[in-house]
Protein backbone atom coordinates (compact mmCIF):
# COMPACT_ATOMS: atom_id res chain seq x y z
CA UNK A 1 -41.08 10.68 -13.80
CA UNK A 2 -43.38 7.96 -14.68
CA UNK A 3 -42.48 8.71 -18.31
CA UNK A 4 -38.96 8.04 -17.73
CA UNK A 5 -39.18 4.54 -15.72
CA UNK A 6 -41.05 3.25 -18.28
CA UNK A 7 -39.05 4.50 -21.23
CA UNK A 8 -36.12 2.98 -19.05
CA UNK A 9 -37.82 -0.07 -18.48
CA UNK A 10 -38.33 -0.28 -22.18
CA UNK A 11 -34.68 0.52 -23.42
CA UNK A 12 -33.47 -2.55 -20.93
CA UNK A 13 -36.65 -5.51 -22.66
CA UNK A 14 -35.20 -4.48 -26.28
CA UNK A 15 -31.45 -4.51 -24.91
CA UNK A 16 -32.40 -8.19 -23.46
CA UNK A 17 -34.64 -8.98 -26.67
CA UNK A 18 -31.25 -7.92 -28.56
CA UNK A 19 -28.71 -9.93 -26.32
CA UNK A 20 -31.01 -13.41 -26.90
CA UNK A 21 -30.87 -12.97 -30.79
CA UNK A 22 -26.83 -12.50 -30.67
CA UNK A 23 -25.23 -16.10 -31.22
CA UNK A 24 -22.69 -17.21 -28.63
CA UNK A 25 -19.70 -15.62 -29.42
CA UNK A 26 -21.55 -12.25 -30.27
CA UNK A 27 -22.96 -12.13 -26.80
CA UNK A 28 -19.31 -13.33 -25.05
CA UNK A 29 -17.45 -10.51 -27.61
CA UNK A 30 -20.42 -7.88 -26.72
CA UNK A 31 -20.19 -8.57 -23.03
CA UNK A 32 -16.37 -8.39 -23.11
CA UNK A 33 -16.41 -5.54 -25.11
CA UNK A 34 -18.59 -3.39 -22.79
CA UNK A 35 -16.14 -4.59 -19.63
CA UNK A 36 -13.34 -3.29 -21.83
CA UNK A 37 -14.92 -0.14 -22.86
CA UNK A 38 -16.08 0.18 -18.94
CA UNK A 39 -12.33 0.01 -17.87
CA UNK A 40 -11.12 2.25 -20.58
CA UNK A 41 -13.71 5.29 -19.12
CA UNK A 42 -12.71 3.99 -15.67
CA UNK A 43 -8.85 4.58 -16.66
CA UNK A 44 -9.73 7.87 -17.88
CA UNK A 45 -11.81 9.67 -14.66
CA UNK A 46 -9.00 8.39 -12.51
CA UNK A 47 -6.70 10.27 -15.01
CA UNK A 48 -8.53 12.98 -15.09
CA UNK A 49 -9.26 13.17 -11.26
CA UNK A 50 -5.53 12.27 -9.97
CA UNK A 51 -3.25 13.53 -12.75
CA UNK A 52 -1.91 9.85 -12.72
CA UNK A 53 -2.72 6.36 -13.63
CA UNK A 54 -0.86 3.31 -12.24
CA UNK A 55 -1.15 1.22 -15.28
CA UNK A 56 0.33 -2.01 -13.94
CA UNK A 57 -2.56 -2.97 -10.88
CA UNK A 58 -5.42 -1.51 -13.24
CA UNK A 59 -4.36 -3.45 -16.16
CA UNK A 60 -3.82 -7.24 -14.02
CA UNK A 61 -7.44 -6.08 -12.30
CA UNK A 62 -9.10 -5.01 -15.43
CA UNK A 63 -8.17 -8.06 -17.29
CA UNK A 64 -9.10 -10.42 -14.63
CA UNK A 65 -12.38 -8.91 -13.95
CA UNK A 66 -13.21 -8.74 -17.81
CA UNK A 67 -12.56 -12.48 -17.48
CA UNK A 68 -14.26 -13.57 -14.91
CA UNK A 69 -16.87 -11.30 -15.63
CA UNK A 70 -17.32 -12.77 -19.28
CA UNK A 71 -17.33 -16.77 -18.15
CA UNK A 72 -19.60 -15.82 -15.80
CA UNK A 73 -22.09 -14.21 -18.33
CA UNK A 74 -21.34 -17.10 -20.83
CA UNK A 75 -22.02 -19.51 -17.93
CA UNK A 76 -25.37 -17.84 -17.15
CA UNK A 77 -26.77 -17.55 -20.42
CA UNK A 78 -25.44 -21.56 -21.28
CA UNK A 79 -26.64 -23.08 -18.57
């Protein structure tokens, strides 16, 4: 178990070493992208789970939370 924590705990310093070295619109398209990607799998299990999607509330949602999401990340790491 202790094994795992710290190859976790390793995975997330070279994911944070690799975020710093991105320049600014590499980290806003990389942080956007894994919203999008996020939503996309999201849109899928509900799919798969209730036969159905309701694409108009999931799409206004999904795009507003990928923005605010992003500025806030930008914000954070600009500050």
């Amino acid at each position: 178990m202790t094994a795992l924590l710290t190859r976790l705990a390793n995975m997330k310093t070279d994911l944070n070493i690799w975020l710093d070295r991105l320049s600014n619109w590499q980290f806003v398209a990389a942080i956007g992208g894994t919203l999008v990607l996020g939503l996309v799998v999201e849109g899928c299990i509900l799919l798969l789970v209730d036969g159905h999607l309701n694409v108009r509330p999931f799409v206004t949602t999904g795009v507003l939370e990928t923005v605010v999401f992003t500025s806030l990340m930008a914000w954070k790491r600009w500050k």
